[in-house]
C-alpha atoms as a PDB file:
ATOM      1  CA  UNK A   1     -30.953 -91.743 -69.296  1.00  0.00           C
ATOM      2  CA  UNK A   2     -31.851 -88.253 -69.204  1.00  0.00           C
ATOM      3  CA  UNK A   3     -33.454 -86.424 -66.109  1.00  0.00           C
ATOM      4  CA  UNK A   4     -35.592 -83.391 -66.292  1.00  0.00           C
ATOM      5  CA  UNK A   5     -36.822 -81.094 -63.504  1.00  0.00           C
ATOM      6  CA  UNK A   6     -39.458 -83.097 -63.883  1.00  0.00           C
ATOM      7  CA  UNK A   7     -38.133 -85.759 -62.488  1.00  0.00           C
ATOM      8  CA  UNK A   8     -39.921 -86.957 -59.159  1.00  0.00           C
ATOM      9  CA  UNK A   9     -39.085 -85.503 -55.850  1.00  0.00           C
ATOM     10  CA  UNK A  10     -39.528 -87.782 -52.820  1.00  0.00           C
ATOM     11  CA  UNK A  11     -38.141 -86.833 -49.465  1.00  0.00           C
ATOM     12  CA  UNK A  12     -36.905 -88.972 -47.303  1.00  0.00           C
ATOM     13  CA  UNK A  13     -36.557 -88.381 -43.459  1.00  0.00           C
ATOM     14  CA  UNK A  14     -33.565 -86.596 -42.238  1.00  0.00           C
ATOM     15  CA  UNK A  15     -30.741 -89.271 -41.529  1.00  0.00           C
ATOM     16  CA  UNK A  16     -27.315 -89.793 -40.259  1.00  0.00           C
ATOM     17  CA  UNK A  17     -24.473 -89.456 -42.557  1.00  0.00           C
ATOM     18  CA  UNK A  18     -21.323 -91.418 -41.860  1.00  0.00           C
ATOM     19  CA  UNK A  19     -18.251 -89.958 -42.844  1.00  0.00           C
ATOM     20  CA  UNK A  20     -14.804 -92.059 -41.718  1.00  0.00           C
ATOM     21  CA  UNK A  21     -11.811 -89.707 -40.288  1.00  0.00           C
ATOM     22  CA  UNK A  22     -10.065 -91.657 -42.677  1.00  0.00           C
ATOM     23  CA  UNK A  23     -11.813 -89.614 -45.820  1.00  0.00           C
ATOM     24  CA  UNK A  24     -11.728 -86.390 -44.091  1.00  0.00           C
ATOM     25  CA  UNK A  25      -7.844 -86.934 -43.022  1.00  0.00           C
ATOM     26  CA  UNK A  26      -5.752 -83.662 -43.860  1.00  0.00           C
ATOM     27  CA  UNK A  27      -2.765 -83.826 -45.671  1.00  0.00           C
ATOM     28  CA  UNK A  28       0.323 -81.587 -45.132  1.00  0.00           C
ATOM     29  CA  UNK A  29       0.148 -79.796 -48.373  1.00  0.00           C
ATOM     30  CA  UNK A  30      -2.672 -79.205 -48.551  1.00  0.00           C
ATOM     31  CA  UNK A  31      -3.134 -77.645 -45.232  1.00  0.00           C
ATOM     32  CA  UNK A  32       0.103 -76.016 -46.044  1.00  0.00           C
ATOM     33  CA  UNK A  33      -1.555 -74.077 -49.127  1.00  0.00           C
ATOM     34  CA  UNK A  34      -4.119 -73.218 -46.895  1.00  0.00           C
ATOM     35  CA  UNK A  35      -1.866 -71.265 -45.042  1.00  0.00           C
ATOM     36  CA  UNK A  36      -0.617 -69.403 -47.726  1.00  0.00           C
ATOM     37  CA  UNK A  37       2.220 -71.228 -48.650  1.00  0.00           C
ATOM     38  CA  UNK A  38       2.995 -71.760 -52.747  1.00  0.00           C
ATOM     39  CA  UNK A  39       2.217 -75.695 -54.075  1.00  0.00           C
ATOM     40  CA  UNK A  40       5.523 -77.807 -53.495  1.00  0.00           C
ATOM     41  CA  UNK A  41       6.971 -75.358 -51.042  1.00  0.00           C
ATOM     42  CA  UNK A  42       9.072 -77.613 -47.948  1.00  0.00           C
ATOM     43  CA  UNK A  43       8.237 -76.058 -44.891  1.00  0.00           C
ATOM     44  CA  UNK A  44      10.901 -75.571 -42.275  1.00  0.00           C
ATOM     45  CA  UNK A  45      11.160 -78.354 -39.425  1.00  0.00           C
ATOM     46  CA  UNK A  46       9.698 -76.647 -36.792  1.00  0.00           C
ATOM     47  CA  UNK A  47       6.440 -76.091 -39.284  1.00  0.00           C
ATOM     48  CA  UNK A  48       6.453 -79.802 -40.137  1.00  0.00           C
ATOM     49  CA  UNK A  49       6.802 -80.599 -36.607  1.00  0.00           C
ATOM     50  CA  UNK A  50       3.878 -78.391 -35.687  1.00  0.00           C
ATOM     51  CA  UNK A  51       1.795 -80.320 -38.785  1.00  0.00           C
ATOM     52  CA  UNK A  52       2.731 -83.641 -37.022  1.00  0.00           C
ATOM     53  CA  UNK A  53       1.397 -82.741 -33.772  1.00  0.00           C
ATOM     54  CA  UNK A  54      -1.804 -81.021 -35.010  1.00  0.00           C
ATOM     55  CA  UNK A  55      -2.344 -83.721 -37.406  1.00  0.00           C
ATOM     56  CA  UNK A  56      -2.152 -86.143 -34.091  1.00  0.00           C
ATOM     57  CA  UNK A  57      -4.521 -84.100 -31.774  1.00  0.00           C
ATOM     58  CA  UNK A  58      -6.798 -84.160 -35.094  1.00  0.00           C
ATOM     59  CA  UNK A  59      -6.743 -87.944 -35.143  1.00  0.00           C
ATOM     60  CA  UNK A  60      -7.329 -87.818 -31.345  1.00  0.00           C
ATOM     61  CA  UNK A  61     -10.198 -85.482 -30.931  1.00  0.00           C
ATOM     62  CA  UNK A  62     -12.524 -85.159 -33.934  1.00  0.00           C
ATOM     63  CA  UNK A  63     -15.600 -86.609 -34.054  1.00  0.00           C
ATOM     64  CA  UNK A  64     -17.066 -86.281 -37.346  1.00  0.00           C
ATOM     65  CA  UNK A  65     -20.821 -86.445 -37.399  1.00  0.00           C
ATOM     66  CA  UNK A  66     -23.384 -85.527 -40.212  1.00  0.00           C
ATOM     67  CA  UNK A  67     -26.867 -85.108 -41.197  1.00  0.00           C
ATOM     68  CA  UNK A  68     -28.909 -85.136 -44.383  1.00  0.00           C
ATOM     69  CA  UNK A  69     -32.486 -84.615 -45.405  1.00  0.00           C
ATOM     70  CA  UNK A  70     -33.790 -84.335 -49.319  1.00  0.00           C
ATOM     71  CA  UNK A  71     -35.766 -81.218 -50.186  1.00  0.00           C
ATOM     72  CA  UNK A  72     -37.535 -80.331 -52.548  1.00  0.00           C
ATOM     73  CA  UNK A  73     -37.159 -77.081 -54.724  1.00  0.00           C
ATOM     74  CA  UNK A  74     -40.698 -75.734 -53.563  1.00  0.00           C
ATOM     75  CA  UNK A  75     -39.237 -76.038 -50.057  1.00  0.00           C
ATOM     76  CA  UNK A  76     -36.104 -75.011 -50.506  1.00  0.00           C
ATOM     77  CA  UNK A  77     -37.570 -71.815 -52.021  1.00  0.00           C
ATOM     78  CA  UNK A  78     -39.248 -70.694 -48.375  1.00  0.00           C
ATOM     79  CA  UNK A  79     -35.487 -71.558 -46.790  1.00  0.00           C
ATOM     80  CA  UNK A  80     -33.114 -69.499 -49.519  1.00  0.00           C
ATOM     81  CA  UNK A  81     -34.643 -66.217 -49.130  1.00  0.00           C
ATOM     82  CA  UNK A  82     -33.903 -66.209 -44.915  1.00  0.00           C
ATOM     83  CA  UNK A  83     -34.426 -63.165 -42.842  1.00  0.00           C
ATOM     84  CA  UNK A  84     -34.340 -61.324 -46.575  1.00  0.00           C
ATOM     85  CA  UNK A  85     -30.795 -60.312 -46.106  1.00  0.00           C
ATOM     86  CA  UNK A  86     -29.596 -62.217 -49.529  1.00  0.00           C
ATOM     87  CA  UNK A  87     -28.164 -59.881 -51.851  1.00  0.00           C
ATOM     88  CA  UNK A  88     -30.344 -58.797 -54.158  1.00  0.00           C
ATOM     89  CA  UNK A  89     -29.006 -61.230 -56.992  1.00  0.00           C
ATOM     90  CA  UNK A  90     -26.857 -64.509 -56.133  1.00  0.00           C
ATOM     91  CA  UNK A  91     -25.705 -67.735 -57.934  1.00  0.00           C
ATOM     92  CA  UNK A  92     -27.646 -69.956 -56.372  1.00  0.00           C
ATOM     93  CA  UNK A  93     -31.022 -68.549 -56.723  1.00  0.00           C
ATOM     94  CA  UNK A  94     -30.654 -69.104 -60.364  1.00  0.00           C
ATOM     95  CA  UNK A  95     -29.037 -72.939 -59.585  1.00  0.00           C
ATOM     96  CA  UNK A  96     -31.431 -74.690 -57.835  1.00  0.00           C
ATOM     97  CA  UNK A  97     -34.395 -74.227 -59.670  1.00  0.00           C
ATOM     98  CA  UNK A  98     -32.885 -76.181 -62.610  1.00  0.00           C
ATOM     99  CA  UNK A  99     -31.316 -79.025 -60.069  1.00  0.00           C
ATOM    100  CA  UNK A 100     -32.816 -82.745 -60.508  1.00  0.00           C
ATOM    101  CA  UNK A 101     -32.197 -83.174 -56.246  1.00  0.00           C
ATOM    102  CA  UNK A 102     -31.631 -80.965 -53.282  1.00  0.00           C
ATOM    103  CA  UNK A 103     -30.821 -82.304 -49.706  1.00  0.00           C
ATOM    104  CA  UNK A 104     -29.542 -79.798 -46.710  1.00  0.00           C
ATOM    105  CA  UNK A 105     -26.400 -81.196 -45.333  1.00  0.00           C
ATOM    106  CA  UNK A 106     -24.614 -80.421 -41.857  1.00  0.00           C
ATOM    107  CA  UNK A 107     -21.630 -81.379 -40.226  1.00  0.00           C
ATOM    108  CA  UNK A 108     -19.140 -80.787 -37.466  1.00  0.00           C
ATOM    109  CA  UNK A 109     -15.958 -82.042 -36.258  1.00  0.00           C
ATOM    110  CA  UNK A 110     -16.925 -82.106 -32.435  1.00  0.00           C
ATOM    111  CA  UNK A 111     -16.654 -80.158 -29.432  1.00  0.00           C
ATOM    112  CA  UNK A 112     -13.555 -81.498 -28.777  1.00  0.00           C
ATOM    113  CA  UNK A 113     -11.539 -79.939 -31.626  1.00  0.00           C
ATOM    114  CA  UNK A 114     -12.388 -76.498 -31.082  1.00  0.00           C
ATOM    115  CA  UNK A 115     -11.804 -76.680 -27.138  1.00  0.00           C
ATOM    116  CA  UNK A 116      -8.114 -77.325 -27.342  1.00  0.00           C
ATOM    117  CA  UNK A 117      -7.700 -75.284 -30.205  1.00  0.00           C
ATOM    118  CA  UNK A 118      -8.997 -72.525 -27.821  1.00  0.00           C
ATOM    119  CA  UNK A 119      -6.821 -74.225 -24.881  1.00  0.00           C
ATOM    120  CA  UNK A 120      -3.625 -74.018 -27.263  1.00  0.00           C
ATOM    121  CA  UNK A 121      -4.269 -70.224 -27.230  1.00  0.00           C
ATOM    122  CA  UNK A 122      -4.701 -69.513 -23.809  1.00  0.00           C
ATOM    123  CA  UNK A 123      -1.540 -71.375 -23.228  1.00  0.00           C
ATOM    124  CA  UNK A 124       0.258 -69.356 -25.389  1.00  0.00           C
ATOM    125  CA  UNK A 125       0.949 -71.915 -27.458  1.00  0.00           C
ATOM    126  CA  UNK A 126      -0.521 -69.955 -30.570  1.00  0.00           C
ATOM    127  CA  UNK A 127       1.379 -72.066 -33.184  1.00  0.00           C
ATOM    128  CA  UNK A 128       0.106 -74.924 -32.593  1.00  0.00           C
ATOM    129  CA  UNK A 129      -3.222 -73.801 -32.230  1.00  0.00           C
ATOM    130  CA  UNK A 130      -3.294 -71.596 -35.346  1.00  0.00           C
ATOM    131  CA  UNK A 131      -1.720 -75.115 -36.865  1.00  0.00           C
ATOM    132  CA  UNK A 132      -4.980 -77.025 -35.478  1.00  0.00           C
ATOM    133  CA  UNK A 133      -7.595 -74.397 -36.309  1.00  0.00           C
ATOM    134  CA  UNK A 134      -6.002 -75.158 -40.348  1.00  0.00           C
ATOM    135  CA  UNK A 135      -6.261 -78.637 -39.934  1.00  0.00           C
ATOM    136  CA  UNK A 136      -9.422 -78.589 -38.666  1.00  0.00           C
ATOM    137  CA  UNK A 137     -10.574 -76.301 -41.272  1.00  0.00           C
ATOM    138  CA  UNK A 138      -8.916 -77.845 -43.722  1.00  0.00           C
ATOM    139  CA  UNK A 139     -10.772 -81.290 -43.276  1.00  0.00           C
ATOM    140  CA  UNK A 140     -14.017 -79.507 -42.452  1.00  0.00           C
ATOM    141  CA  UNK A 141     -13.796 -78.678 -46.405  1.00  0.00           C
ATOM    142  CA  UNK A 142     -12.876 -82.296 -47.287  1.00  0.00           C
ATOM    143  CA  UNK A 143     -15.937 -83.546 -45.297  1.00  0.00           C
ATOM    144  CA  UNK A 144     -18.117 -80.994 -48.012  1.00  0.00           C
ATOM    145  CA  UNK A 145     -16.375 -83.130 -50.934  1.00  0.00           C
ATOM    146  CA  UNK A 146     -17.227 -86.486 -49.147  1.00  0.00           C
ATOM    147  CA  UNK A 147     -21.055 -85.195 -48.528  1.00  0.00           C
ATOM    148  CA  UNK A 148     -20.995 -84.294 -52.242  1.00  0.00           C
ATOM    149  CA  UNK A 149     -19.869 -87.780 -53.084  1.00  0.00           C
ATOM    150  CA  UNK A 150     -22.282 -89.655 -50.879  1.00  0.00           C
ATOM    151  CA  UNK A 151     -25.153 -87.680 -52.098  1.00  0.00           C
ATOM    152  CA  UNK A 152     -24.172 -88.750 -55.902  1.00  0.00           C
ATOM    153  CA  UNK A 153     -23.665 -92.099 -54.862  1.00  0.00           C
ATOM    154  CA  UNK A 154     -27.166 -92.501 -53.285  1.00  0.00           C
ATOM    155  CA  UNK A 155     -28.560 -91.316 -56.105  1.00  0.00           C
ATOM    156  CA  UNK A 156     -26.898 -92.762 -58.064  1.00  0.00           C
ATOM    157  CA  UNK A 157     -27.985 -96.080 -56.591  1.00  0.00           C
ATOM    158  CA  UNK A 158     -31.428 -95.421 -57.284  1.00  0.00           C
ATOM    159  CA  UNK A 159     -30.895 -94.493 -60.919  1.00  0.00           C
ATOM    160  CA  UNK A 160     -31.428 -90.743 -60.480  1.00  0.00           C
ATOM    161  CA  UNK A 161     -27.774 -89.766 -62.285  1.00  0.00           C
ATOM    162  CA  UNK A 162     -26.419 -89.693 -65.834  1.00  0.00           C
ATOM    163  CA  UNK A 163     -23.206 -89.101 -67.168  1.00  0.00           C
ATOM    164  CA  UNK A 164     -23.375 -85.159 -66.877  1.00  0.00           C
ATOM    165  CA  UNK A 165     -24.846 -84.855 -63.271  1.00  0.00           C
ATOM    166  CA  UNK A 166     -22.793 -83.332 -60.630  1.00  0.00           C
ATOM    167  CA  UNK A 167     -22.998 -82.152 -56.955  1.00  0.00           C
ATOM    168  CA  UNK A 168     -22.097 -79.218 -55.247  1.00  0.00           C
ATOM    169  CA  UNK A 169     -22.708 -77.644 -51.726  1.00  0.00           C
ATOM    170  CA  UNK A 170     -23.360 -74.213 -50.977  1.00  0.00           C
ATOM    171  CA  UNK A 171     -23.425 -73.026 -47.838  1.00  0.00           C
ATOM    172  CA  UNK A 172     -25.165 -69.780 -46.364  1.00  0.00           C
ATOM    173  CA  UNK A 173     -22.120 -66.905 -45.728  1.00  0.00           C
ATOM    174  CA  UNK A 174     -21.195 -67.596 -48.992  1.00  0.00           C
ATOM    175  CA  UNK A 175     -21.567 -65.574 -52.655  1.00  0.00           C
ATOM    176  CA  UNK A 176     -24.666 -63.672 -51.822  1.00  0.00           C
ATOM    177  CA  UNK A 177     -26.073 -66.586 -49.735  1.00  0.00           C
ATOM    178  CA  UNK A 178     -27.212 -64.380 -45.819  1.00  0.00           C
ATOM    179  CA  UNK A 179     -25.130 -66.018 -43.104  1.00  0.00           C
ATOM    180  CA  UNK A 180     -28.921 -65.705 -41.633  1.00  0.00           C
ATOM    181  CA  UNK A 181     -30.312 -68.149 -43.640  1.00  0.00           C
ATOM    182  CA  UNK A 182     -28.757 -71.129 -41.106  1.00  0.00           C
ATOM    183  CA  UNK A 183     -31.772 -70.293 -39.281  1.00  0.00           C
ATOM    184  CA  UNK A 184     -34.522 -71.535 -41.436  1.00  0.00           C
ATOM    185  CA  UNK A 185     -31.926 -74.243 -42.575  1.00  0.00           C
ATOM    186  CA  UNK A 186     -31.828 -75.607 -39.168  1.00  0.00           C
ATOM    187  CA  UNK A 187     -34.884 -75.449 -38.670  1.00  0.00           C
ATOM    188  CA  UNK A 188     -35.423 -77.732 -41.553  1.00  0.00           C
ATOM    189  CA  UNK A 189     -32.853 -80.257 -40.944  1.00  0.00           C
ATOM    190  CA  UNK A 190     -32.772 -79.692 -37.384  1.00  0.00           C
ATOM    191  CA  UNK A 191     -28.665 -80.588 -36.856  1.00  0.00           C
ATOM    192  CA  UNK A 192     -29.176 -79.716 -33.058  1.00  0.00           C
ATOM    193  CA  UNK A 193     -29.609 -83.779 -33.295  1.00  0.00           C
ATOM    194  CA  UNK A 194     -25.675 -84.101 -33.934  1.00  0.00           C
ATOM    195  CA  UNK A 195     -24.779 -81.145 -31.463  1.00  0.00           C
ATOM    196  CA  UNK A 196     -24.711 -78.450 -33.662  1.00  0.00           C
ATOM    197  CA  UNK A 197     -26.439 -74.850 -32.844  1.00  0.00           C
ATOM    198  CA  UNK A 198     -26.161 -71.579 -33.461  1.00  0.00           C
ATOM    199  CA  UNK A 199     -25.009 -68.156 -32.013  1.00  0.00           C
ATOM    200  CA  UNK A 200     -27.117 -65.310 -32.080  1.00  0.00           C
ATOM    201  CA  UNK A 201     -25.114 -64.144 -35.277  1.00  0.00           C
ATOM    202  CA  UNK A 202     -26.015 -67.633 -36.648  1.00  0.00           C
ATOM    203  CA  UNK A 203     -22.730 -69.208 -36.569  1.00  0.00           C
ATOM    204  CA  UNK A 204     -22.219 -72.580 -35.935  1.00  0.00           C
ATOM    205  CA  UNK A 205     -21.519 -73.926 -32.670  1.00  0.00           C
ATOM    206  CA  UNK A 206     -19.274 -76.238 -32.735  1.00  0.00           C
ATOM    207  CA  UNK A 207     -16.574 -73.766 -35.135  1.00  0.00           C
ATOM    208  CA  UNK A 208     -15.367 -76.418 -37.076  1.00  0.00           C
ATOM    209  CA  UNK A 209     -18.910 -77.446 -38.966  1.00  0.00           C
ATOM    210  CA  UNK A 210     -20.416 -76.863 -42.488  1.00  0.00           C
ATOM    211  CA  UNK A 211     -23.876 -76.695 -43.294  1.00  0.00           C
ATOM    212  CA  UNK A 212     -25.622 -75.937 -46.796  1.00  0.00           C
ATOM    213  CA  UNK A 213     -27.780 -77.599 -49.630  1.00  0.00           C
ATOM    214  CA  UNK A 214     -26.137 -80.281 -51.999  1.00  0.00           C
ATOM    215  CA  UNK A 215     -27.242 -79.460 -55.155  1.00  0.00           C
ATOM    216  CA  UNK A 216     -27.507 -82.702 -58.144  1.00  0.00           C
ATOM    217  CA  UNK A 217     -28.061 -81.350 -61.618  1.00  0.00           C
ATOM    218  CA  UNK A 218     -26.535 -80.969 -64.846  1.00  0.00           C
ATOM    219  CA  UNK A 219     -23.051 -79.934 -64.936  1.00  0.00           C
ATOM    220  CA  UNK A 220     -23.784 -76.843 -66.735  1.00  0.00           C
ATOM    221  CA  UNK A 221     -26.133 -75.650 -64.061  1.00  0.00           C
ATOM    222  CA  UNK A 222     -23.303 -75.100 -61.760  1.00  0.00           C
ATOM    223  CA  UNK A 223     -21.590 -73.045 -64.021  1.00  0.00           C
ATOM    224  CA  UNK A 224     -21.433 -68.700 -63.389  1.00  0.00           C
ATOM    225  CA  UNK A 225     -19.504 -65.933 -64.415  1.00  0.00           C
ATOM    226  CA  UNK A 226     -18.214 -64.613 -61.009  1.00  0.00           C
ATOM    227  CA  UNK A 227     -18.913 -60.774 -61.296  1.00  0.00           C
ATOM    228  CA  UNK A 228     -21.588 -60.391 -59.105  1.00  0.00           C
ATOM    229  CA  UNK A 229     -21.230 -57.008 -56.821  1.00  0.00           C
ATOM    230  CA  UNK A 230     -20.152 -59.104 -53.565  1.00  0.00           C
ATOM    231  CA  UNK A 231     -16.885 -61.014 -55.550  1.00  0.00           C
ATOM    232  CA  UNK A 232     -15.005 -57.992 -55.073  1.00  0.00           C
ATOM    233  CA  UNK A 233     -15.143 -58.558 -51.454  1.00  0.00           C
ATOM    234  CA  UNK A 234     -13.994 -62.213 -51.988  1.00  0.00           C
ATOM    235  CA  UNK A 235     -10.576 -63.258 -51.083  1.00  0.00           C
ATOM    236  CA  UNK A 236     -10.491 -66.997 -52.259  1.00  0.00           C
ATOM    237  CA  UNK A 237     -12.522 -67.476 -55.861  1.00  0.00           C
ATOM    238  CA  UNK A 238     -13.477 -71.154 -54.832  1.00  0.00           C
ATOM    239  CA  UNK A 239     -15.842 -70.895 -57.032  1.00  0.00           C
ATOM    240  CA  UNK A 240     -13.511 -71.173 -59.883  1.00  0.00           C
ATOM    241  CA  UNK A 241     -11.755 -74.361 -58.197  1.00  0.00           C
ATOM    242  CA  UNK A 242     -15.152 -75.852 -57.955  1.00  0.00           C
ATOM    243  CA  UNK A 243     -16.049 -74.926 -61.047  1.00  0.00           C
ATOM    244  CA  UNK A 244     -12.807 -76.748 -62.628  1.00  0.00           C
ATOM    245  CA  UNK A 245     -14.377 -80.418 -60.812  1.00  0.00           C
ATOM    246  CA  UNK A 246     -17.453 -79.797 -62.847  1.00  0.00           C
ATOM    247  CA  UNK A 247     -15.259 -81.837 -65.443  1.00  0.00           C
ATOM    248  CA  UNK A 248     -15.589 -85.374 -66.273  1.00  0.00           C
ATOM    249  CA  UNK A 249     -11.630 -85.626 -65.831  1.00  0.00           C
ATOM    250  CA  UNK A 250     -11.610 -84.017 -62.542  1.00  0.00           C
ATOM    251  CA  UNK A 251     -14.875 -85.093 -61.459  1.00  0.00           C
ATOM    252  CA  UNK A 252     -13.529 -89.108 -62.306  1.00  0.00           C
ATOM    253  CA  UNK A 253      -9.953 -87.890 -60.364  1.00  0.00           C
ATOM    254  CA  UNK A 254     -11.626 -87.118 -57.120  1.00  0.00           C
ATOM    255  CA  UNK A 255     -14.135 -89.362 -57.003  1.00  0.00           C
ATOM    256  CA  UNK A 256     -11.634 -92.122 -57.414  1.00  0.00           C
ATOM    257  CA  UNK A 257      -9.216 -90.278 -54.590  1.00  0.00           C
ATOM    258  CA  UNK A 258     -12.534 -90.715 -52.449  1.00  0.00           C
ATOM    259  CA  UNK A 259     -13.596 -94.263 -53.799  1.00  0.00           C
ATOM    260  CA  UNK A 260      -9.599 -95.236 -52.291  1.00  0.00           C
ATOM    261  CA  UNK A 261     -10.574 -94.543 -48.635  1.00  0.00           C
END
């Protein structure tokens, strides 16, 4: 089958997404590597002991909650632009005019998490709160993977994928994308349903969410040189790493890793 941007655009009310702790679940390498720590590395005992106990407050605590609403490119075109604080060029403005599907996406880990992170501090226990805040973050991003597989999957299930479509989220704060534009993102989706708002410098209250615009279109659409004039502020590249799942091999790796949970 093959899709255009032609293809037809219904949207469908905003609804709860369900995404089990046990798909979101960090993993000590990974969390690890987050930290800075080369692949394969064996952290001292005292580290691994920290992991343990973050990794059992995580299991404790988090409440993983999300929300989803399709858009369509029209509409998503009066959200991108913001306050008007985008730089002047960006990835996705380019991207999402040639997707098939759109759908804003928010989620958060829960009140919970970030209060003892915060408690850990201001108990001087700053270990094992730095150790929390990276396994909260750390399965924060794993919850963007799971969004992007449960928005393939529904469409999927309606026939609205072929072999080259992919999904990717992009979130506002990111390459060229205004932190500012959560505002006319939430009021879109309106995530204040799950408990999430925002500060008056539009971050996200609780810390630990994400929030963007899964994006379902042909591999190649995805695809940009990153040498835009705000990747010389940027410390991570992701992009490439996301880029890489584009794919079929990895794309078929971590869907099946997802498919096991």
């Amino acid at each position: 089958m093959s899709l255009t941007n032609a293809t037809p655009h219904i949207v469908s009310p905003r609804s709860g997404v369900r995404i089990s702790i046990d798909r979101i679940k960090p993993d000590s390498g990974g969390v690890f590597q987050l930290q800075g720590m080369a692949p394969g590395a064996q952290p001292s005992e005292r580290v691994r002991a920290l992991y343990d106990s973050a990794e059992d407050l995580f299991l404790k605590l988090a409440s993983p909650t999300g929300i989803m609403a399709d858009i369509s490119p029209d509409e998503f075109a009066k959200i991108y632009p913001g306050n008007s604080k985008n730089e002047l060029d960006t990835p996705l403005e380019h991207i999402f005019p040639k997707a098939h599907h759109l759908a804003l996406f928010a989620f958060t880990l829960g009140k919970e998490i970030n209060r003892e992170i915060d408690e850990q501090f201001k108990g001087k226990n700053s270990a094992l709160g730095y150790m929390l805040d990276s396994v909260a973050s750390y399965s924060a991003d794993k919850a963007a993977e799971a969004a992007e597989k449960i928005f393939f999957d529904r469409l999927s299930a309606n026939g609205q994928t072929d072999p080259h479509t992919r999904v990717l989220l992009y979130s506002p704060g990111y390459c060229g994308w205004h932190v500012s534009g959560q505002g006319k993102l939430f009021d879109y989706l309106k995530p204040q349903e799950i408990g999430i708002t925002l500060n008056e410098s539009f971050l996200m209250v609780p810390l630990k969410s994400i929030s963007g615009v899964l994006v379902a279109g042909n591999a190649d659409i995805h695809r940009f040189i990153n040498n835009y004039s705000f990747c010389k502020h940027c410390q991570t590249f992701s992009c490439r790493k996301r880029m890489n799942f584009l794919t079929t091999k990895d794309t078929k790796r971590r869907n099946e890793e997802n498919n096991s949970l």
